[in-house]
N, C-alpha and C. Protein backbone atom coordinates (compact mmCIF):
# COMPACT_ATOMS: atom_id res chain seq x y z
N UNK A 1 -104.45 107.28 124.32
CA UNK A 1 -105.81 106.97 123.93
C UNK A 1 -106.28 108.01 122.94
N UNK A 2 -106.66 107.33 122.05
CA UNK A 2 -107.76 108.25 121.04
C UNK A 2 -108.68 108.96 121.12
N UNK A 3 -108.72 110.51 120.74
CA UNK A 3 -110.45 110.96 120.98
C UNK A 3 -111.34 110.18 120.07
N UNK A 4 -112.97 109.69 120.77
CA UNK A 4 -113.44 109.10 120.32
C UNK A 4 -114.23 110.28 118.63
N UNK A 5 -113.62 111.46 119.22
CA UNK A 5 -114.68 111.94 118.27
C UNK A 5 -114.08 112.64 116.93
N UNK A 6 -112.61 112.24 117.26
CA UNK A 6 -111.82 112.86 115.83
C UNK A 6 -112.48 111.78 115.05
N UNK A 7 -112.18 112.19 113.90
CA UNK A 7 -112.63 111.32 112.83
C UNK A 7 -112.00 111.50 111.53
N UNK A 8 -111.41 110.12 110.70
CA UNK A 8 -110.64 110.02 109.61
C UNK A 8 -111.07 109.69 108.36
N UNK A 9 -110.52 109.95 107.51
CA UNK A 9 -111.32 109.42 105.90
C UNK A 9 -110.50 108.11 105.89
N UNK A 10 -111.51 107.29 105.26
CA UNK A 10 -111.06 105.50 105.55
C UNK A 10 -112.04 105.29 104.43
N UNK A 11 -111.54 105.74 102.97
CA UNK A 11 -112.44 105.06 101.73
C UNK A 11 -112.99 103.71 101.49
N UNK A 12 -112.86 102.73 102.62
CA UNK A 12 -113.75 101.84 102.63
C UNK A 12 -114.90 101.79 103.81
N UNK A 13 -115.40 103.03 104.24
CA UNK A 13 -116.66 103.27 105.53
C UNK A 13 -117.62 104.25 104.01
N UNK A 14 -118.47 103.71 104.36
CA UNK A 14 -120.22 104.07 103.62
C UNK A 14 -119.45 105.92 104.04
N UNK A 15 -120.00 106.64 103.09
CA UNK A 15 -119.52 108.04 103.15
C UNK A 15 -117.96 108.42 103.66
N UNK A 16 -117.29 107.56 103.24
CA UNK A 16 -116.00 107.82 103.30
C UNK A 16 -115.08 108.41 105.02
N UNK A 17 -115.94 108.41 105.95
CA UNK A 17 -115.33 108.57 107.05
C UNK A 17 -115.90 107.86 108.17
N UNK A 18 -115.02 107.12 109.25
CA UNK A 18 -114.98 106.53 110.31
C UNK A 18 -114.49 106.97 111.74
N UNK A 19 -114.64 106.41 112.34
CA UNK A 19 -113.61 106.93 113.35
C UNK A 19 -112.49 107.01 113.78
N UNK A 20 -111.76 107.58 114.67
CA UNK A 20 -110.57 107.55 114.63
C UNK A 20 -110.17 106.44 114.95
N UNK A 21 -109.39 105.84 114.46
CA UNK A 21 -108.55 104.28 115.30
C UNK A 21 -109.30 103.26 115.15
N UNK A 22 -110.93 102.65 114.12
CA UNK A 22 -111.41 102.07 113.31
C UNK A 22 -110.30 101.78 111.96
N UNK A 23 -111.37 100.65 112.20
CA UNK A 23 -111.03 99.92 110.52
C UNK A 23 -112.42 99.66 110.18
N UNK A 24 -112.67 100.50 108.76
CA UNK A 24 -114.51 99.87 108.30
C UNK A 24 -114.44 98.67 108.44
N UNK A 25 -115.51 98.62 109.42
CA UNK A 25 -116.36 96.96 108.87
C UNK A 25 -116.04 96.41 109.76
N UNK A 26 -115.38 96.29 110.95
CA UNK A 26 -114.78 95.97 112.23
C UNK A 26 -115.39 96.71 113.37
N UNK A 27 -115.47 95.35 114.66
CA UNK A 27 -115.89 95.60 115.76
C UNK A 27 -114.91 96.67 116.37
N UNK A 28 -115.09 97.44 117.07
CA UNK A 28 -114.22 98.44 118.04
C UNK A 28 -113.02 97.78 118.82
N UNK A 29 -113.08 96.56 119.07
CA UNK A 29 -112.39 95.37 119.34
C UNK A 29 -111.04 95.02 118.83
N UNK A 30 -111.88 94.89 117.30
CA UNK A 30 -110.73 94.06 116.19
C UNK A 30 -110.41 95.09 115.80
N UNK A 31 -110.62 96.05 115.72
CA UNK A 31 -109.69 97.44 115.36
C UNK A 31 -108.83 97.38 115.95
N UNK A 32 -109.30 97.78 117.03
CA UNK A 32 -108.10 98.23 117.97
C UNK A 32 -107.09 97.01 117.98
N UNK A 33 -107.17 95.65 118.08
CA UNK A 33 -106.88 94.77 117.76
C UNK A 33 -105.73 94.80 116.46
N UNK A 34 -106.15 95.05 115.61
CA UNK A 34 -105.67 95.16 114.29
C UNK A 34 -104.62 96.58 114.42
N UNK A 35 -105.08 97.59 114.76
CA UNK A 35 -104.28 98.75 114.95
C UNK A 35 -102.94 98.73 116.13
N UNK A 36 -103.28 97.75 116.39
CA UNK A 36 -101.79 97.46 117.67
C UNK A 36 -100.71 96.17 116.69
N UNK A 37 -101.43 95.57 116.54
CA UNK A 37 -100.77 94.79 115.64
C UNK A 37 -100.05 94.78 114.38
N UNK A 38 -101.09 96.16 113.95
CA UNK A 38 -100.06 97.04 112.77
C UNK A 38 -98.33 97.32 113.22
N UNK A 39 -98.91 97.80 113.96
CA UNK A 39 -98.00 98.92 115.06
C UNK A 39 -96.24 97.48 115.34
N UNK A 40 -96.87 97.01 116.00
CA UNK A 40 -96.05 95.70 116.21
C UNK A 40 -95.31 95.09 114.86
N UNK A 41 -96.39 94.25 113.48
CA UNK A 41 -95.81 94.16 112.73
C UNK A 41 -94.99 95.17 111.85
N UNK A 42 -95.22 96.30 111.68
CA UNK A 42 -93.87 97.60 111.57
C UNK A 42 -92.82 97.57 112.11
N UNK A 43 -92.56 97.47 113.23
CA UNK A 43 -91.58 97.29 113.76
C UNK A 43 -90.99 95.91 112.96
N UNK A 44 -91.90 94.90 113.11
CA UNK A 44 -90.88 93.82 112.29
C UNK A 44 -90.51 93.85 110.97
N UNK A 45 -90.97 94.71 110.34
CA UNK A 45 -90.38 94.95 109.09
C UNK A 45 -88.95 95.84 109.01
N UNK A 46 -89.29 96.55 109.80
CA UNK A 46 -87.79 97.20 110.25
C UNK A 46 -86.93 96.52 110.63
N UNK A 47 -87.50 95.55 111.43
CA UNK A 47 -86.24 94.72 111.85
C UNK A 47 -85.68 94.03 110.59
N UNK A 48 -86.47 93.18 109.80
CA UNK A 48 -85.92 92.90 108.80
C UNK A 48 -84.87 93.42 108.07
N UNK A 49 -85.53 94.50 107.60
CA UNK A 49 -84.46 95.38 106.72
C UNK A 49 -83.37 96.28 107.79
N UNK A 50 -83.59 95.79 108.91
CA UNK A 50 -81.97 96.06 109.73
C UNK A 50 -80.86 94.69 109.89
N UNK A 51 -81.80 93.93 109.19
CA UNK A 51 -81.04 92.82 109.48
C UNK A 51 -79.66 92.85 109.18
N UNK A 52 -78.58 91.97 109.73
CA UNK A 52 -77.00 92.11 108.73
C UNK A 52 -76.61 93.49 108.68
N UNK A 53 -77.54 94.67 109.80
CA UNK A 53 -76.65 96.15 109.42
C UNK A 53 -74.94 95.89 110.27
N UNK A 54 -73.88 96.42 109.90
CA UNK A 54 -72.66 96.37 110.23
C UNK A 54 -72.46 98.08 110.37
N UNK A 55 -71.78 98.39 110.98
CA UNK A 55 -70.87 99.48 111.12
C UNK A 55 -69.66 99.40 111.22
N UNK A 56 -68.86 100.28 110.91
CA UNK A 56 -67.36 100.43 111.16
C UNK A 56 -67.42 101.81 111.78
N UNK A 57 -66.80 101.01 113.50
CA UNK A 57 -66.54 102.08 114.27
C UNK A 57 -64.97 101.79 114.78
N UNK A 58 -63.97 102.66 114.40
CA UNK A 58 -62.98 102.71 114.98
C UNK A 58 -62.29 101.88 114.11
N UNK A 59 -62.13 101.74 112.73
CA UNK A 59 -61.54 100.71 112.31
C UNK A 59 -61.90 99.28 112.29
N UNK A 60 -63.02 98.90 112.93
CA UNK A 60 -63.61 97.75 113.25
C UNK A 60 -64.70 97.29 112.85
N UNK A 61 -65.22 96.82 112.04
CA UNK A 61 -67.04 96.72 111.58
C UNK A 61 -67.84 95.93 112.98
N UNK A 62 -68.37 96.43 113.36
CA UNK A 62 -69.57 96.13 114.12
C UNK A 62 -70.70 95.36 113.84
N UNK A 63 -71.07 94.25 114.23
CA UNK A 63 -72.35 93.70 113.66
C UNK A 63 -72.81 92.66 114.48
N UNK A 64 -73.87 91.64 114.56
CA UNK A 64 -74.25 90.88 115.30
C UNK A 64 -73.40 90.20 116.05
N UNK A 65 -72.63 89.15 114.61
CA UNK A 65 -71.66 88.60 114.82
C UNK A 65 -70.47 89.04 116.01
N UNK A 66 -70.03 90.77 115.66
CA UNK A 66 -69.28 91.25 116.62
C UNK A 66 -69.42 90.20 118.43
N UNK A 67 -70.59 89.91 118.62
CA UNK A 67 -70.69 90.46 119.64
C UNK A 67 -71.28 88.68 120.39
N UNK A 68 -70.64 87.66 118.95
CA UNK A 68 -70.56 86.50 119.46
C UNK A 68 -71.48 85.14 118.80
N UNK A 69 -71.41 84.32 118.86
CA UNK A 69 -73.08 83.35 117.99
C UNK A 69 -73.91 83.51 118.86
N UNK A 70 -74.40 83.76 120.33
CA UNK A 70 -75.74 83.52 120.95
C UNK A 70 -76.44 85.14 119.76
N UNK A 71 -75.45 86.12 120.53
CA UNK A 71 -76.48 87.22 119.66
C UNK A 71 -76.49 87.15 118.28
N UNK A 72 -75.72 86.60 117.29
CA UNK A 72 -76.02 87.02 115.64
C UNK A 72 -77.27 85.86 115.94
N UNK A 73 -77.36 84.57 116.88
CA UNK A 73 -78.28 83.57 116.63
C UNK A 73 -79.78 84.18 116.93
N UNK A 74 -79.86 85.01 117.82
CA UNK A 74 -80.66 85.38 118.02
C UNK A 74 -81.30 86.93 117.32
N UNK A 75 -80.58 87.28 116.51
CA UNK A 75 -80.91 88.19 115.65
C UNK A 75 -81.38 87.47 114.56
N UNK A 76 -80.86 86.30 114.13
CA UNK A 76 -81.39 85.42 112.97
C UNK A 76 -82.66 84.96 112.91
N UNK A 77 -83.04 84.32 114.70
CA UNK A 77 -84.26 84.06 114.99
C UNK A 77 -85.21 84.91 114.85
N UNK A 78 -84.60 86.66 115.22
CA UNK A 78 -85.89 87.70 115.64
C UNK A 78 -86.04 87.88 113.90
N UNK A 79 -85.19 88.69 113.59
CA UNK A 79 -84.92 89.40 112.00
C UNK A 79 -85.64 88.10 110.88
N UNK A 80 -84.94 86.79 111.20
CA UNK A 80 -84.63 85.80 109.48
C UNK A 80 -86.11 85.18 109.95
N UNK A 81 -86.78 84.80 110.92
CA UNK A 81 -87.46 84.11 111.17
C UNK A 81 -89.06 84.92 111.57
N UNK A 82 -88.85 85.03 112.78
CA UNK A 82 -90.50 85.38 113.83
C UNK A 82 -90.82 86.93 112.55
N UNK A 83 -89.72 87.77 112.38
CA UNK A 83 -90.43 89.07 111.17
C UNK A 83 -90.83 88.78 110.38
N UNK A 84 -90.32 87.59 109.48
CA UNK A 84 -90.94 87.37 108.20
C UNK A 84 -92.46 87.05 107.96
N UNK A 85 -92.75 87.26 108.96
CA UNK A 85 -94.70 86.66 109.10
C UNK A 85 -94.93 88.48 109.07
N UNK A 86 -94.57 89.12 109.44
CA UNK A 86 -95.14 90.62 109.00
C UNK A 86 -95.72 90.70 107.43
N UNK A 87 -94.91 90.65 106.68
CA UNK A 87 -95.29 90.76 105.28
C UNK A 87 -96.97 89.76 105.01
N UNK A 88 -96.60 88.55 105.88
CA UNK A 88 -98.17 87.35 105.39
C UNK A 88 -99.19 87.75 106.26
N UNK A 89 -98.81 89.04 107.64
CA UNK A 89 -100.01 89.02 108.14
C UNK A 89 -100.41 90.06 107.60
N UNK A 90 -99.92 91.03 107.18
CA UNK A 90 -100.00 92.53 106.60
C UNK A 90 -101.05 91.76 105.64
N UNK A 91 -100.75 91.17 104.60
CA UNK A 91 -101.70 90.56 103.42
C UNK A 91 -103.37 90.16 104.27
N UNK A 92 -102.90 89.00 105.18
CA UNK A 92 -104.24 88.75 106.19
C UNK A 92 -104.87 89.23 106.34
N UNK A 93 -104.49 90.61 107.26
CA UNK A 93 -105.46 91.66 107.60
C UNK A 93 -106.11 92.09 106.40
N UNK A 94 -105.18 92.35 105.27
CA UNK A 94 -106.21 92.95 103.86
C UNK A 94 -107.18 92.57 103.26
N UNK A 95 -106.85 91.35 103.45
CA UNK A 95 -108.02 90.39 103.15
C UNK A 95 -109.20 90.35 103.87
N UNK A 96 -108.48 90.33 105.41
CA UNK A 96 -109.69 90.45 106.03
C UNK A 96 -110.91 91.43 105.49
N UNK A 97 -110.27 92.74 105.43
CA UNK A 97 -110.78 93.67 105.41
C UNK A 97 -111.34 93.90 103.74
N UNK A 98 -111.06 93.24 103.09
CA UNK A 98 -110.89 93.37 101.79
C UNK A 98 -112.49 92.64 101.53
N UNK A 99 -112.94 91.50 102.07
CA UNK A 99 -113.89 90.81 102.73
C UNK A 99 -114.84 91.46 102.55
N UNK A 100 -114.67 92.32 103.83
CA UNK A 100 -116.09 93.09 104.40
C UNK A 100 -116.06 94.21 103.45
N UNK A 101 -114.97 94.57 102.82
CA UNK A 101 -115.16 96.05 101.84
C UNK A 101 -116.21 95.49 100.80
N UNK A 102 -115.62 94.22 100.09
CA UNK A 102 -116.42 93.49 98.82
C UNK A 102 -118.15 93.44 99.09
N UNK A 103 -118.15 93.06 100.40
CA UNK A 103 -119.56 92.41 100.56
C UNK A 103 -120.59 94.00 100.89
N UNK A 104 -119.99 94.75 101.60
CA UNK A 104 -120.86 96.02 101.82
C UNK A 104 -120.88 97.17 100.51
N UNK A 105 -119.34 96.73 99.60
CA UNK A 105 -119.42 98.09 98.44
C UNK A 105 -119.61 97.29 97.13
N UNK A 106 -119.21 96.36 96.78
CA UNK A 106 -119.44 95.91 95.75
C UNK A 106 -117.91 95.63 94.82
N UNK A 107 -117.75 95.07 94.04
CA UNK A 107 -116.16 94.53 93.43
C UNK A 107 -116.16 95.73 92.60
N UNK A 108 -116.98 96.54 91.86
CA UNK A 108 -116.50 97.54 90.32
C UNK A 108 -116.07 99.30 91.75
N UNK A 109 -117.19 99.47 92.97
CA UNK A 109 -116.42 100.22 93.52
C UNK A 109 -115.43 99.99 94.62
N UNK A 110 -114.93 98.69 94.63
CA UNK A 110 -113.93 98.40 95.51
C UNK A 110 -112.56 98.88 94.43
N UNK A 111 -112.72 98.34 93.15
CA UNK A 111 -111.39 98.51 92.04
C UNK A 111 -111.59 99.93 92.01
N UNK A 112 -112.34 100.93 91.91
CA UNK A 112 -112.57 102.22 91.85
C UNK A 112 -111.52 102.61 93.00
N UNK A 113 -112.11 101.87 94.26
CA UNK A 113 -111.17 102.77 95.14
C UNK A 113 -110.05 102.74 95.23
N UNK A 114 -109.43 100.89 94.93
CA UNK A 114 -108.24 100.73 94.96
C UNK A 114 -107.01 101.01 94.03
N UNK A 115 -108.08 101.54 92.75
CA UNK A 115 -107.13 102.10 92.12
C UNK A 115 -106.76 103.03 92.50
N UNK A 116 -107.36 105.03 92.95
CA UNK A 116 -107.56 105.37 93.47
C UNK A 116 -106.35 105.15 94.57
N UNK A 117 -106.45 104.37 95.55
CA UNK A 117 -105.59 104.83 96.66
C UNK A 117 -104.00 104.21 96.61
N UNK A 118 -104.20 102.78 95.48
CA UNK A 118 -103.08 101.89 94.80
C UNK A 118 -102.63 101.89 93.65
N UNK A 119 -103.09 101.80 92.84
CA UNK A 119 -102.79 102.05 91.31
C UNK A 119 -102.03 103.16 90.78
N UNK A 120 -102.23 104.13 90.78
CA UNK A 120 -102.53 105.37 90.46
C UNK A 120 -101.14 105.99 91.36
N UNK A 121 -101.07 105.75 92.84
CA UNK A 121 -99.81 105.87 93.56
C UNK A 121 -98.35 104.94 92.62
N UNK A 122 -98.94 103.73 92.69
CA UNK A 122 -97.84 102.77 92.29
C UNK A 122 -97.46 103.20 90.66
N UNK A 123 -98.31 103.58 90.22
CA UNK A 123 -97.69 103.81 88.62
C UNK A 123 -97.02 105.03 88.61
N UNK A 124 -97.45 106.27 88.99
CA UNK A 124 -96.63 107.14 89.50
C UNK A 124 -95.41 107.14 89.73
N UNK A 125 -94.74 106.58 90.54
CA UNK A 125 -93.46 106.09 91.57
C UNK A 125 -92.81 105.11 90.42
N UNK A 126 -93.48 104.12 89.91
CA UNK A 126 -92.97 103.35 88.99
C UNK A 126 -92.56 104.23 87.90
N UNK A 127 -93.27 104.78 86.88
CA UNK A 127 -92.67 105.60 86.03
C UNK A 127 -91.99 106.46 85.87
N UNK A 128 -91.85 107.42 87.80
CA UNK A 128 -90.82 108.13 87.74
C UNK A 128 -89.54 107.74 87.97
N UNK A 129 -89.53 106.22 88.43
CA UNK A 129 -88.13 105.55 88.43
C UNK A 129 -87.37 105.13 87.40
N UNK A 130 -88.77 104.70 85.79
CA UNK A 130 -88.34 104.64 84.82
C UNK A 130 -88.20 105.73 83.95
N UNK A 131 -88.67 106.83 84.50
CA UNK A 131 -88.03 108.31 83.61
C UNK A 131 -86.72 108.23 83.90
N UNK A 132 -86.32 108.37 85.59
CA UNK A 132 -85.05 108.99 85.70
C UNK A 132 -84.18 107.61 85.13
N UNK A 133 -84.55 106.52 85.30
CA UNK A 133 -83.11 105.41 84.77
C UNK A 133 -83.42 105.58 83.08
N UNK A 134 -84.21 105.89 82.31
CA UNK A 134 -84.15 106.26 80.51
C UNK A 134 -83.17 107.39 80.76
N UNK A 135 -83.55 108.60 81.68
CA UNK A 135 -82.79 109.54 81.46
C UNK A 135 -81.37 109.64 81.69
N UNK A 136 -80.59 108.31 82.56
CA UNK A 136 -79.70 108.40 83.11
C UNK A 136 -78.95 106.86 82.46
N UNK A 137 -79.93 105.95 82.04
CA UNK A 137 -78.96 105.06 81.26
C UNK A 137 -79.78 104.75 79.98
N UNK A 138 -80.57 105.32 79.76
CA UNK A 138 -80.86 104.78 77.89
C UNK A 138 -81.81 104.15 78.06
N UNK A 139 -83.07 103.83 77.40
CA UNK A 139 -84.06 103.17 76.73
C UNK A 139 -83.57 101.77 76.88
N UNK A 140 -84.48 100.87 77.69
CA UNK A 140 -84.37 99.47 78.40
C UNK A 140 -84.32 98.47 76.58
N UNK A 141 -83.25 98.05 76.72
CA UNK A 141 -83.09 96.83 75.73
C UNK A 141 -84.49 96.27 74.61
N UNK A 142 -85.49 96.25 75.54
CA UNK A 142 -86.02 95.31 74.93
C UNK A 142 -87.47 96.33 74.54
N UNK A 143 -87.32 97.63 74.24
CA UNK A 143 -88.01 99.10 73.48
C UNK A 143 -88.71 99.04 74.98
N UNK A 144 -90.33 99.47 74.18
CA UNK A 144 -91.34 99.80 74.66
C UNK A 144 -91.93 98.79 75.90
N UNK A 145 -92.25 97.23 75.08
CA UNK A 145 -92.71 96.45 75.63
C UNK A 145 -91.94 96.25 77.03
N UNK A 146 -90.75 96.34 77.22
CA UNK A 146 -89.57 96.32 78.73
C UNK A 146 -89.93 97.03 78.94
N UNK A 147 -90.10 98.81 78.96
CA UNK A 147 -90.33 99.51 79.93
C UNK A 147 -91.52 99.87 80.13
N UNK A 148 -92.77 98.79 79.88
CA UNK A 148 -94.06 98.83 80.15
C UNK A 148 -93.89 97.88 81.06
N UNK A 149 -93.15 96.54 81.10
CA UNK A 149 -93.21 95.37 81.95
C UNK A 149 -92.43 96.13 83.21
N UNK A 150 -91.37 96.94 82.92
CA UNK A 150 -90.97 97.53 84.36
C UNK A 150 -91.94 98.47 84.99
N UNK A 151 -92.26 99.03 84.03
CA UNK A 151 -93.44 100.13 84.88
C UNK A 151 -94.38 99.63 85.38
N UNK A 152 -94.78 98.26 85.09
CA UNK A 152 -96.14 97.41 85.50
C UNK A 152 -96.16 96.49 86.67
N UNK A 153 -94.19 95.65 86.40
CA UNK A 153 -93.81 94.81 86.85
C UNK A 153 -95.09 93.74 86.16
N UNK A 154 -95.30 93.42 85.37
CA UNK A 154 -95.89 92.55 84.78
C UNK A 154 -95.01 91.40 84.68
N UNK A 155 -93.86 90.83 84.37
CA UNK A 155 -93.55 89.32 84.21
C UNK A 155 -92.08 89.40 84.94
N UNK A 156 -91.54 90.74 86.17
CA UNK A 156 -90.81 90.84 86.88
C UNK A 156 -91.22 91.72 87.87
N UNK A 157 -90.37 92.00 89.23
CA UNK A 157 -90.52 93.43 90.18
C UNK A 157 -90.77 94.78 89.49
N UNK A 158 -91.66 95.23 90.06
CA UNK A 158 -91.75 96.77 88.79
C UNK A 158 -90.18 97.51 89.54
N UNK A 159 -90.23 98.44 88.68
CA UNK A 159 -88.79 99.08 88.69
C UNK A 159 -88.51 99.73 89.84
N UNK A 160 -89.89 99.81 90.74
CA UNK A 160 -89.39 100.64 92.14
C UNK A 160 -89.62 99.44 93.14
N UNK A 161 -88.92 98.47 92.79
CA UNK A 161 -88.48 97.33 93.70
C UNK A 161 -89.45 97.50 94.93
N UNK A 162 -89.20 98.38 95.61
CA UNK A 162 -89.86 98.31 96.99
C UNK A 162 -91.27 98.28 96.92
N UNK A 163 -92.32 98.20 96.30
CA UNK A 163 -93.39 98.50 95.91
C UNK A 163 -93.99 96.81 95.52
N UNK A 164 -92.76 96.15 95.43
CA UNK A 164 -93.88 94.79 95.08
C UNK A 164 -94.95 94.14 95.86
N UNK A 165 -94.88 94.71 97.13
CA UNK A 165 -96.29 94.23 97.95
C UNK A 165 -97.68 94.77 97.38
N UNK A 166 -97.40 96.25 97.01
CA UNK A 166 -98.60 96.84 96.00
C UNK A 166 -98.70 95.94 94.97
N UNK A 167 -97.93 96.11 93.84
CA UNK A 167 -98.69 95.34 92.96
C UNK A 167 -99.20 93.88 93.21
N UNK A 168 -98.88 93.30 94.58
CA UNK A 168 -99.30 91.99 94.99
C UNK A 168 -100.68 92.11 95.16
N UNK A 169 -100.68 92.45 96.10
CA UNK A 169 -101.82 92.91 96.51
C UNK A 169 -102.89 93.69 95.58
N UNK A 170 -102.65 94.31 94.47
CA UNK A 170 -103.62 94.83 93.51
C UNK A 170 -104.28 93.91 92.93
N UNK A 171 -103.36 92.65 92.56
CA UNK A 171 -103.38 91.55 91.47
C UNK A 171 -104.70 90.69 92.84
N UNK A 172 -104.15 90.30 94.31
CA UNK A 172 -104.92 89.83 94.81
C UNK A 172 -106.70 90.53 94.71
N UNK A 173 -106.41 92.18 94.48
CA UNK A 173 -107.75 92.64 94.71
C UNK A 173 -108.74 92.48 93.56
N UNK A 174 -108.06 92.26 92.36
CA UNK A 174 -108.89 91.56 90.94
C UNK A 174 -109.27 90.59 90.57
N UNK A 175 -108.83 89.38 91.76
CA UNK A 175 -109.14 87.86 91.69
C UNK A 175 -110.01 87.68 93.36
N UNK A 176 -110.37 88.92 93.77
CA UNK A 176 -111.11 88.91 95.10
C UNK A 176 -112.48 88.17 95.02
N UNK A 177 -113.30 88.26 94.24
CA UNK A 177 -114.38 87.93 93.85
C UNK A 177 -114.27 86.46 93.64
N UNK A 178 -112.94 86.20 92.91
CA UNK A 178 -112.99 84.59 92.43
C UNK A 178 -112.57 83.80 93.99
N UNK A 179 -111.57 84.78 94.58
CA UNK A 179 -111.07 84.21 95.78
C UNK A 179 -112.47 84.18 96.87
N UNK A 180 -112.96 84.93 97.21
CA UNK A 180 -114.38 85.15 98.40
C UNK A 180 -115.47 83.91 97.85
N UNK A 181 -115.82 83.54 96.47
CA UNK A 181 -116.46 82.61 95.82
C UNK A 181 -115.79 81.40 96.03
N UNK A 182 -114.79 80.94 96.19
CA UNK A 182 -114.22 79.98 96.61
C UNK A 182 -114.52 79.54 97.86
N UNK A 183 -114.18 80.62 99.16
CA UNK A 183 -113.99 80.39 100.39
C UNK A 183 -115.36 80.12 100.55
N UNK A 184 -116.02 80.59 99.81
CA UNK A 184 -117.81 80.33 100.16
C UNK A 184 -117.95 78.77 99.88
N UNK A 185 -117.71 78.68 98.75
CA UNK A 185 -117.89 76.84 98.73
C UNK A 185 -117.41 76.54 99.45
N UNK A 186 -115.70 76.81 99.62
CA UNK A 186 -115.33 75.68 100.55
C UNK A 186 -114.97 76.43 101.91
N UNK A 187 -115.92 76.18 102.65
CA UNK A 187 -115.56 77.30 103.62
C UNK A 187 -114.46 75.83 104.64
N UNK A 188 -113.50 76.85 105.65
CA UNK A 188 -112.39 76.30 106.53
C UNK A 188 -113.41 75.46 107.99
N UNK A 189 -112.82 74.35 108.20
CA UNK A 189 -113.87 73.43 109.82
C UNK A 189 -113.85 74.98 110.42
């Protein structure tokens, strides 16, 4: 259990700090709610990317399969199937929250922040992946304009592959306004 009285910086709470184990803009409830569920969908992302791990122990590779079709079937089910909703709820929750950030801060300091805590990280990481591959295989084919589209991932994955949920999600946070204006007209039964 959490002390109720530590307290964290959470750049979307009015003066920049909340409580511990909050999410701005959420009942004490759906936090906690949301903060277990984090917790849970992590794990399924791991599982994912453990999926198909093999070892070779003893001369032998080791792997689901090893050990028969009920278990590789049921690694297919946990890993190929029930995880892959981690990545769409991870988005969910952002939205959720993305929601209540828009409506209490406003869209010009929501992009403030998110650049700030997204942007600014992701270009970083991106460009130092495209320093070291210029430095290690040459200036991308296609000049400048390629290694702006890799550093951006503008009309592919930016160059630090693992990172494409950020720029997903950035792109979602600049069409937030058009997206929240929508759901307002057409709101769900």
């Amino acid at each position: 259990m959490q002390n109720p009285a530590r307290t964290t910086i959470d750049d979307a709470a009015p003066g920049g700090i909340t409580p511990a184990g909050t999410d701005a803009g959420c009942a004490p409830t759906t936090s906690a709610r949301i903060t277990y569920l984090r917790a849970v969908l992590t794990l399924g992302i791991v599982a994912i990317h453990a999926d198909g791990h093999r070892e070779e122990v003893g001369g032998r590779w080791l792997g689901p399969e090893a050990l028969g079709a009920p278990a590789a079937f049921l690694q297919e089910i946990l890993s190929g199937v029930l995880c892959r909703t981690a990545v769409p709820l991870f988005f969910l929750f952002s939205g959720y929250l993305l929601a209540s950030s828009l409506s209490r801060h406003g869209y010009r300091d929501l992009i403030l922040r998110r650049t700030r805590s997204l942007a600014i990280p992701l270009l970083i990481w991106c460009t130092g992946v495209l320093a070291f591959s210029v430095a290690r295989n040459g200036f991308p084919a296609g000049g400048a304009a390629a290694a702006v589209d890799a550093a951006l991932g503008i009309t592919r994955l930016p160059i630090a592959f693992q990172f494409w949920f950020i720029r997903d999600l950035l792109l979602l946070i600049l069409v937030s306004p058009l997206l929240a204006a929508t759901a307002r007209r057409a709101p769900l039964p």
